[in-house]
N, C-alpha and C. Protein backbone atom coordinates (compact mmCIF):
# COMPACT_ATOMS: atom_id res chain seq x y z
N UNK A 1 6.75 -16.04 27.99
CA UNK A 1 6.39 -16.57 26.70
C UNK A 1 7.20 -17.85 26.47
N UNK A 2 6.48 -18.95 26.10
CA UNK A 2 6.74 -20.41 25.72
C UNK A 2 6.84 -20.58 24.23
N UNK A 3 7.92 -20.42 23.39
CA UNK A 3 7.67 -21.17 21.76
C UNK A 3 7.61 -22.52 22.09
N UNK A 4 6.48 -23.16 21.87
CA UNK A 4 6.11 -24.31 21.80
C UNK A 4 6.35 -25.29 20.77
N UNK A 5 6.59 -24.59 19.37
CA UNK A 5 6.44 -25.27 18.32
C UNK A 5 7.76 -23.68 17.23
N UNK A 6 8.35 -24.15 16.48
CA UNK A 6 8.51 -23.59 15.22
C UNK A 6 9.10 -24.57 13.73
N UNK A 7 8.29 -24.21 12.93
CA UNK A 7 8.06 -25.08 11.31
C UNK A 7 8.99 -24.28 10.52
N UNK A 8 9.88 -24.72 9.74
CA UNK A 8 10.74 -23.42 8.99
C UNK A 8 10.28 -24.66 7.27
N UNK A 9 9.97 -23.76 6.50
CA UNK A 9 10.18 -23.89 5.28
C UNK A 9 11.67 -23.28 4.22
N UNK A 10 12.30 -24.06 3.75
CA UNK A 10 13.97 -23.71 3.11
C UNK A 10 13.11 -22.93 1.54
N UNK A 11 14.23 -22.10 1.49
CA UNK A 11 13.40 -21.67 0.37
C UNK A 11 14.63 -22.07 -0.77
N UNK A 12 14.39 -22.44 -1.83
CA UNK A 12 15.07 -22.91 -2.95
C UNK A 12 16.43 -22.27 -3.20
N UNK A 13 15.78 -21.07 -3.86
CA UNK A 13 16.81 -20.20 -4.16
C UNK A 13 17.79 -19.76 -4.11
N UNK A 14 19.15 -20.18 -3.91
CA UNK A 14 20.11 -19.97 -3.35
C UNK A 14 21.03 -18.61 -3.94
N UNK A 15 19.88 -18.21 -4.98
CA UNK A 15 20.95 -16.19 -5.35
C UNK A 15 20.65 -15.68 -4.26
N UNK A 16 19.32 -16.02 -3.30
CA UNK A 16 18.34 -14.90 -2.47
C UNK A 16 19.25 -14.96 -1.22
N UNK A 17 18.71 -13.66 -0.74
CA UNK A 17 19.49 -13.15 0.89
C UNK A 17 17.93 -14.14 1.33
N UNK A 18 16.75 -13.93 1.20
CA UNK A 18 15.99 -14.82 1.94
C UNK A 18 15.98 -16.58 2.05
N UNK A 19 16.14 -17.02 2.99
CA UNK A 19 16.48 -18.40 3.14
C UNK A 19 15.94 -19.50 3.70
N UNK A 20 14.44 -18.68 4.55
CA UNK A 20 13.06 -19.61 4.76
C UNK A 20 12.49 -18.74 5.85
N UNK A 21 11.20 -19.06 5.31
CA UNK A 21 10.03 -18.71 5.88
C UNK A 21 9.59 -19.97 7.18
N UNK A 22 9.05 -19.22 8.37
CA UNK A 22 8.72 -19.68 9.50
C UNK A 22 7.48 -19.65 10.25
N UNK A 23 6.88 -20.57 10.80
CA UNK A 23 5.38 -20.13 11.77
C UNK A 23 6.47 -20.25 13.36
N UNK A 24 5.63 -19.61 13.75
CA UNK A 24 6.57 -19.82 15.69
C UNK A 24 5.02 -20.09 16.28
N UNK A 25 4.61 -20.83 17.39
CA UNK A 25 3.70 -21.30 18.45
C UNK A 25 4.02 -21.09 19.29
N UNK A 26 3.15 -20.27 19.81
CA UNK A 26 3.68 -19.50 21.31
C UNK A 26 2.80 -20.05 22.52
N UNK A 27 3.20 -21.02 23.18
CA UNK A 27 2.50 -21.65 24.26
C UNK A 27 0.99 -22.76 24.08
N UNK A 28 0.99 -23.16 22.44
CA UNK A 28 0.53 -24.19 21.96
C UNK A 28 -0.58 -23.41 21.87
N UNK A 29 -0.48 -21.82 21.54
CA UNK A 29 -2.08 -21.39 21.69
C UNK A 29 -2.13 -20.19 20.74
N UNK A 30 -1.38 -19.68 19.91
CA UNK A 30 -1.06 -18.80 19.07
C UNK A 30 0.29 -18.94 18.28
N UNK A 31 -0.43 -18.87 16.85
CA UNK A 31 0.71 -19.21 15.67
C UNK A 31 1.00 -17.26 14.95
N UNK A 32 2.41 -17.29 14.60
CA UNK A 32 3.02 -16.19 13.93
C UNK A 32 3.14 -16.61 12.87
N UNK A 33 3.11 -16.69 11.97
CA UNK A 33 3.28 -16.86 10.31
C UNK A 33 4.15 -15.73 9.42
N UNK A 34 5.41 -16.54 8.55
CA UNK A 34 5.33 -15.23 7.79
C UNK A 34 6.77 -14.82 8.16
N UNK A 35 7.28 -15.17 9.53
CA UNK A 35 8.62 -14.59 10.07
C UNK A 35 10.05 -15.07 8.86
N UNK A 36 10.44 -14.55 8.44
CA UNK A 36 11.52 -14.43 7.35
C UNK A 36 13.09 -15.07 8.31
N UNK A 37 13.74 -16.19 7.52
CA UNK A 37 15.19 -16.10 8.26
C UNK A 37 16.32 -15.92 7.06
N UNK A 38 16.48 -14.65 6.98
CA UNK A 38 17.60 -13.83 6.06
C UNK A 38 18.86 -14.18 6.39
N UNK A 39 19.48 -14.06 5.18
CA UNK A 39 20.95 -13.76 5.61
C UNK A 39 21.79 -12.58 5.39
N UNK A 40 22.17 -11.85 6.19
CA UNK A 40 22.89 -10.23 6.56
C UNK A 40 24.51 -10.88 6.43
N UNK A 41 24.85 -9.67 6.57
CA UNK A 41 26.40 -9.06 6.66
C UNK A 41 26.94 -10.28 7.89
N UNK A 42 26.24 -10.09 8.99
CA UNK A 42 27.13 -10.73 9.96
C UNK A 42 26.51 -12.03 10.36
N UNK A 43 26.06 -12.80 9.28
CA UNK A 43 24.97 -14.29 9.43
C UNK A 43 23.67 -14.19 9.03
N UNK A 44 22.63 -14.81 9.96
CA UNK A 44 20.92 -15.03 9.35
C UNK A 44 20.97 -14.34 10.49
N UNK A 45 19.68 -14.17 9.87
CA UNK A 45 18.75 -13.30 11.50
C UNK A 45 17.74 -13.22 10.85
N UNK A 46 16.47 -12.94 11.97
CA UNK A 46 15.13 -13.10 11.95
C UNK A 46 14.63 -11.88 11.44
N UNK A 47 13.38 -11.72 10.62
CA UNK A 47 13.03 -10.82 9.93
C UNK A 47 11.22 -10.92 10.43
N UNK A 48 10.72 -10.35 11.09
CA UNK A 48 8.90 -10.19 11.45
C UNK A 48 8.23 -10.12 10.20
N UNK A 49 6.96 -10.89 10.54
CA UNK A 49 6.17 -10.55 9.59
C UNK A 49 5.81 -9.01 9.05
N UNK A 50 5.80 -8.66 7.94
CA UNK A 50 5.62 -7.21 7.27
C UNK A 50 4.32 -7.14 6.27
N UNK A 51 3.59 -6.01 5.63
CA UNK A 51 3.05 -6.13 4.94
C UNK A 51 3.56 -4.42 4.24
N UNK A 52 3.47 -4.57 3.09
CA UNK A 52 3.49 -3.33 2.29
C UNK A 52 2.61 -2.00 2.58
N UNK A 53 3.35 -1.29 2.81
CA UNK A 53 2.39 -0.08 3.19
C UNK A 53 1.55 0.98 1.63
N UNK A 54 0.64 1.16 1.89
CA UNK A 54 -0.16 1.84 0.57
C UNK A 54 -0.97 2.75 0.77
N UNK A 55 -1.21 3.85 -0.33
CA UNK A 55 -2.04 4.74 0.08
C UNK A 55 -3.15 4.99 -1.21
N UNK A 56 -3.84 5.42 -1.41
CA UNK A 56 -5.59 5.61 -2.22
C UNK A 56 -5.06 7.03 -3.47
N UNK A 57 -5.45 6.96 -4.13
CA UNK A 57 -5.34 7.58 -5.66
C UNK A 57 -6.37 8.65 -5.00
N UNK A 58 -5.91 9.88 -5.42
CA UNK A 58 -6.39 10.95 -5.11
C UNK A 58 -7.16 10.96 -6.18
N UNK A 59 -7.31 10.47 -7.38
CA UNK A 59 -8.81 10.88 -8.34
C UNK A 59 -10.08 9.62 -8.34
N UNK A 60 -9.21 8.27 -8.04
CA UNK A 60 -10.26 7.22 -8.20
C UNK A 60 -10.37 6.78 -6.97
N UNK A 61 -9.82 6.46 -5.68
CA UNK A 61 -9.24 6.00 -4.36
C UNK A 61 -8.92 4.61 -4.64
N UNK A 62 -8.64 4.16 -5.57
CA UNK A 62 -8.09 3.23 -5.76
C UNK A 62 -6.73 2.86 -5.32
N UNK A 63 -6.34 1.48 -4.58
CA UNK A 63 -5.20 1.24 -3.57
C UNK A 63 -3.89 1.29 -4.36
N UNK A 64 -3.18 1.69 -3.83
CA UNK A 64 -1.97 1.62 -4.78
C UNK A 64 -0.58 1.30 -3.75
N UNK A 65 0.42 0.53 -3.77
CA UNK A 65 1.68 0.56 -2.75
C UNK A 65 2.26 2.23 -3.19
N UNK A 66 3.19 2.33 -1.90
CA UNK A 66 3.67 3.50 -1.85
C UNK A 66 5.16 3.47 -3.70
N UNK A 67 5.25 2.51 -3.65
CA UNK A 67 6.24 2.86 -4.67
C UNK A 67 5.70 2.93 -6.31
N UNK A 68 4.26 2.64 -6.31
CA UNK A 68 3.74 2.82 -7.58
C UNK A 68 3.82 4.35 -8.44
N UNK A 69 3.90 4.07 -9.18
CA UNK A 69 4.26 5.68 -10.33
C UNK A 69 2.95 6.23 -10.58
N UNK A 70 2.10 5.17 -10.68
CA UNK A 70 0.46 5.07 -11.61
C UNK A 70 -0.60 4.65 -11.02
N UNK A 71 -1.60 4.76 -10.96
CA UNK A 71 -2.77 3.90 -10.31
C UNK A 71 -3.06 2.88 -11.02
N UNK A 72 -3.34 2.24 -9.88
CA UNK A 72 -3.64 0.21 -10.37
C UNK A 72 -4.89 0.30 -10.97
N UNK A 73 -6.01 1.27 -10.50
CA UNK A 73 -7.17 1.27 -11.30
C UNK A 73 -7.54 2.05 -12.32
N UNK A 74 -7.28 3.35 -12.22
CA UNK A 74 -7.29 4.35 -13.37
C UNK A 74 -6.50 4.79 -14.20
N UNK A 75 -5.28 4.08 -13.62
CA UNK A 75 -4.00 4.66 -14.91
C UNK A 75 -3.54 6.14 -13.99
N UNK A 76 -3.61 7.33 -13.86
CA UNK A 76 -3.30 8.39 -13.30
C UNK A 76 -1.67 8.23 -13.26
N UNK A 77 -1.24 9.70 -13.10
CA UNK A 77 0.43 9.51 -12.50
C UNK A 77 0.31 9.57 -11.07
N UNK A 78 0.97 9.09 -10.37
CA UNK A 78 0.54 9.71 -8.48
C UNK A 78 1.75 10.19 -8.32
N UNK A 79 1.86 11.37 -6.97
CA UNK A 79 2.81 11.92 -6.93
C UNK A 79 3.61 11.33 -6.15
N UNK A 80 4.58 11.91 -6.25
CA UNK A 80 6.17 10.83 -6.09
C UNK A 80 6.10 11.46 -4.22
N UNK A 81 7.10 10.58 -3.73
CA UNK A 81 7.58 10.84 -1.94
C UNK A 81 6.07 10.78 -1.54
N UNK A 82 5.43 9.68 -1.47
CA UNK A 82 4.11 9.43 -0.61
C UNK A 82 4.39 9.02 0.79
N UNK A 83 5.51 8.11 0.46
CA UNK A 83 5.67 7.64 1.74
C UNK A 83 6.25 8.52 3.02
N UNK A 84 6.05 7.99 4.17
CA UNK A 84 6.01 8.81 5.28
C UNK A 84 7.95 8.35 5.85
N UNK A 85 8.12 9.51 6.45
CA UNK A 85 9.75 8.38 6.97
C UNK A 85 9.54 8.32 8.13
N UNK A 86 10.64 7.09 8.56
CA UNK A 86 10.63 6.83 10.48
C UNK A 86 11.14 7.91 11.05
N UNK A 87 11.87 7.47 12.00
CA UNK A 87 12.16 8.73 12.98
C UNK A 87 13.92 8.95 12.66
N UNK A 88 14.73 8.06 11.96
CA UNK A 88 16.01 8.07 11.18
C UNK A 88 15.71 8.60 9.73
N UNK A 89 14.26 9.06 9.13
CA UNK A 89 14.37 9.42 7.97
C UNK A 89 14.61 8.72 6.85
N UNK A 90 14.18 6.99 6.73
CA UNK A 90 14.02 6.16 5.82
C UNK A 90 12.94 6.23 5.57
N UNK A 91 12.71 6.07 4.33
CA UNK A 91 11.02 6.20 3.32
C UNK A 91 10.65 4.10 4.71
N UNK A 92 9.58 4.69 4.52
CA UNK A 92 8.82 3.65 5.76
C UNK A 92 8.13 2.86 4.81
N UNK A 93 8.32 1.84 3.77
CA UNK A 93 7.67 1.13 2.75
C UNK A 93 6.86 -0.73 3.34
N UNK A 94 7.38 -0.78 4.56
CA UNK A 94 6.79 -1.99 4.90
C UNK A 94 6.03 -1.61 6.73
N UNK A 95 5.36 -2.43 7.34
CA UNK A 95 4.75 -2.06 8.35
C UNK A 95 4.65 -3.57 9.25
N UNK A 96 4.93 -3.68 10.29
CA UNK A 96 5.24 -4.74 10.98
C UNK A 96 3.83 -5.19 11.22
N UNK A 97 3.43 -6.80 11.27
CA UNK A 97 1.89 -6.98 11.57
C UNK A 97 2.23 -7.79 12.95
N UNK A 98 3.45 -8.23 13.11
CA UNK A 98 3.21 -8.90 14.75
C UNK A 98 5.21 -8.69 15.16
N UNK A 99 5.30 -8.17 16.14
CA UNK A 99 6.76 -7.97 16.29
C UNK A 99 7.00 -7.93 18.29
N UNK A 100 8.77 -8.20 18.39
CA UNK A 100 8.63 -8.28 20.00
C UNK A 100 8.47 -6.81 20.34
N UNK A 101 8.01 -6.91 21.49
CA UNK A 101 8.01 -5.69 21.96
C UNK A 101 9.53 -5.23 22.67
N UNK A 102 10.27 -5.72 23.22
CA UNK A 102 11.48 -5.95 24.03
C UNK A 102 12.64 -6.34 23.39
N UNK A 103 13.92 -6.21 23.85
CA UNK A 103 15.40 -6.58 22.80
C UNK A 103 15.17 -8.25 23.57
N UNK A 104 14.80 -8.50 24.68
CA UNK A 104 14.86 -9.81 25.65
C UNK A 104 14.32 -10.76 23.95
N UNK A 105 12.96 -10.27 24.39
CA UNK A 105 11.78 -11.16 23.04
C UNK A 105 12.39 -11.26 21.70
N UNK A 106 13.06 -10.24 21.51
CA UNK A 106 13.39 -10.46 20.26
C UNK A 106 14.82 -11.16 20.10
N UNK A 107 15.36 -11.65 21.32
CA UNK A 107 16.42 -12.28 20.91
C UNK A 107 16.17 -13.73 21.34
N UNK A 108 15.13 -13.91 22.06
CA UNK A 108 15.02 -15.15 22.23
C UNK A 108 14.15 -15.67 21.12
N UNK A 109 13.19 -15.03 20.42
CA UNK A 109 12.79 -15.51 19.04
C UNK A 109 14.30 -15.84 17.80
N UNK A 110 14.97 -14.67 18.08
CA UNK A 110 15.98 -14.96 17.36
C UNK A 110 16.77 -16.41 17.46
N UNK A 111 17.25 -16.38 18.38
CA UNK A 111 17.69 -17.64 18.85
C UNK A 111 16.96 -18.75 18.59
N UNK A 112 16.11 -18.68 19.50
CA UNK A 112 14.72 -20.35 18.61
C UNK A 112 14.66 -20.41 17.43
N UNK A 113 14.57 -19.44 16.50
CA UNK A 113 14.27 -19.46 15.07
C UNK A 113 15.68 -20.13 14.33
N UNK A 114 16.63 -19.15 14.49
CA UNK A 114 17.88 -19.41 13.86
C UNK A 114 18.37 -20.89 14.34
N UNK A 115 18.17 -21.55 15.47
CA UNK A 115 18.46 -22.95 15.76
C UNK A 115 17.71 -23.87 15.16
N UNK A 116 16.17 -23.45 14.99
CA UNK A 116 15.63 -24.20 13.93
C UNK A 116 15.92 -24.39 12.42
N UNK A 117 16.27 -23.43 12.33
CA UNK A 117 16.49 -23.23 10.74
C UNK A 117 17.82 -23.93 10.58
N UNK A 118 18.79 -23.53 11.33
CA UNK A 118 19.70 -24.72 10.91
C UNK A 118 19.58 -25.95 11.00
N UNK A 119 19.09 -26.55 12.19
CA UNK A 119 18.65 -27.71 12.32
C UNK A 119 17.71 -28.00 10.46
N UNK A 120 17.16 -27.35 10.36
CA UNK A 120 16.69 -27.94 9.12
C UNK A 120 17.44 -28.10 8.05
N UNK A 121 18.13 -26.89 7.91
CA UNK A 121 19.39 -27.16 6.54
C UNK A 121 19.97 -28.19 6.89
N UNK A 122 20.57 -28.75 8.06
CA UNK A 122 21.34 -30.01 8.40
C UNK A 122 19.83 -31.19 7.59
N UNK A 123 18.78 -31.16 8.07
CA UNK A 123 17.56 -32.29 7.79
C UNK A 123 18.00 -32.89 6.38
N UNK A 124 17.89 -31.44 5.78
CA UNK A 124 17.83 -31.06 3.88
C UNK A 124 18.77 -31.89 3.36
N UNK A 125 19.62 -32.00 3.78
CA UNK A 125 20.81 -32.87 3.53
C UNK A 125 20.68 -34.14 3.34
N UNK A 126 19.85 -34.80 3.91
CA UNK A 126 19.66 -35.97 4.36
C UNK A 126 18.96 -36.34 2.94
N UNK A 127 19.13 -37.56 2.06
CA UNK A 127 18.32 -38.26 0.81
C UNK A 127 16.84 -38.32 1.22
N UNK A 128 16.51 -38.74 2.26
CA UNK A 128 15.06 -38.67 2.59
C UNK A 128 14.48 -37.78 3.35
N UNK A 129 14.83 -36.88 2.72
CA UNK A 129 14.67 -35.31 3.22
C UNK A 129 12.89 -34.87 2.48
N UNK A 130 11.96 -34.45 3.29
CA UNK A 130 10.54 -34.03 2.90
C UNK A 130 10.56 -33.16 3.51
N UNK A 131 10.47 -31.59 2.75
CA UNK A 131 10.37 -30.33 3.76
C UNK A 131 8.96 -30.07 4.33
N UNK A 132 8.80 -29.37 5.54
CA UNK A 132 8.12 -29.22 6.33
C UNK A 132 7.01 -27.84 5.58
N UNK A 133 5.69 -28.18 5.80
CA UNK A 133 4.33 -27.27 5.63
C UNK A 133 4.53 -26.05 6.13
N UNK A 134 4.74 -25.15 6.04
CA UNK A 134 4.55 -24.03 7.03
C UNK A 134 3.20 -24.07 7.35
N UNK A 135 2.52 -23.71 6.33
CA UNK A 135 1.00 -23.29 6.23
C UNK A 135 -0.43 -23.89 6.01
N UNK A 136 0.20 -25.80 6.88
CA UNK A 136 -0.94 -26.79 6.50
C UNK A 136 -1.48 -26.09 7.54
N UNK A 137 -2.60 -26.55 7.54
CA UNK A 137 -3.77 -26.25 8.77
C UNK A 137 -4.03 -26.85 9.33
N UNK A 138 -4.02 -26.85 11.18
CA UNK A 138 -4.25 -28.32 11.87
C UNK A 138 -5.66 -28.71 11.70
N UNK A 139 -5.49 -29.93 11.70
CA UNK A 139 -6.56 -30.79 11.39
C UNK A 139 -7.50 -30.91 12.86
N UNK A 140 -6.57 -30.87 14.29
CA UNK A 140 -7.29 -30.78 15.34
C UNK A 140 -8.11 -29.35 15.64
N UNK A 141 -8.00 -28.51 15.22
CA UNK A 141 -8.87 -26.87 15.96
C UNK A 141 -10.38 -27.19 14.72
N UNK A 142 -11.29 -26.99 15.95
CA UNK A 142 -12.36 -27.36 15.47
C UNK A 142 -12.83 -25.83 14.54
N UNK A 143 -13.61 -25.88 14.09
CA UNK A 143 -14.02 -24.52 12.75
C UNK A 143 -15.06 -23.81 13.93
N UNK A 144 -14.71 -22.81 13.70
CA UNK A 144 -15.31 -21.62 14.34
C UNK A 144 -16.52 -21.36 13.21
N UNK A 145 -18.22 -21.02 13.66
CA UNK A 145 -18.90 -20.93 12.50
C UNK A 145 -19.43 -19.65 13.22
């Protein structure tokens, strides 16, 4: 695997443990979107794209995240501990949509990412500083109809 390309967006906020959002290009032929660069206990580190895990209202099936009290569509109470746990027994509330398979992959994403991202906080600095798109759309990939 080739990262060809990675875009980090800084995120404002400076109360937040989150500290920018990233696309990675993997061999100029597939984009990741979405990858998080946090800051932990012992520095930043890379965080995979996630999406919230949810389950359907047992009277309306209406979608609801696992931490809702109520249904989003009918009002109802839903019952509490929906969520499922991992194999350490943490309530499992998010679900990975693209992640390495290997400690190798995941440290060499780590590494590319976290060098980018600083490299950008150093950019930020700069008076003629214009932060970078994560999520423009290239103008070269022709539209699929």
């Amino acid at each position: 695997m080739n990262i060809t390309e990675v875009r980090v967006k800084l995120v404002t906020n400076e109360d937040s443990r989150l500290k920018a959002f990233c696309s990675v290009t993997i061999d100029s032929d597939f984009v990741v979107r979405d990858i998080k660069v946090v800051e932990g206990r012992g520095g930043v580190f890379v965080a995979m794209p996630s999406r919230k895990m949810s389950d359907h209202c047992e009277k309306c099936g209406g979608k609801n995240h696992l931490r809702a009290k109520f249904c989003n569509n009918c009002g109802v109470k839903l019952k509490e501990n929906r969520a499922k746990k991992d194999f350490k027994g943490r309530i499992k509330l998010h679900a990975d949509i693209a992640h390495p398979i290997n400690i190798e992959c995941r440290r060499g994403i780590q590494k590319i990412v976290t060098a980018a991202f600083e490299e950008e906080v150093e950019k930020s600095k700069q008076p003629d500083y214009k932060p970078v798109e994560v999520d423009e759309p290239d103008d070269d990939i022709p539209e699929v109809i």
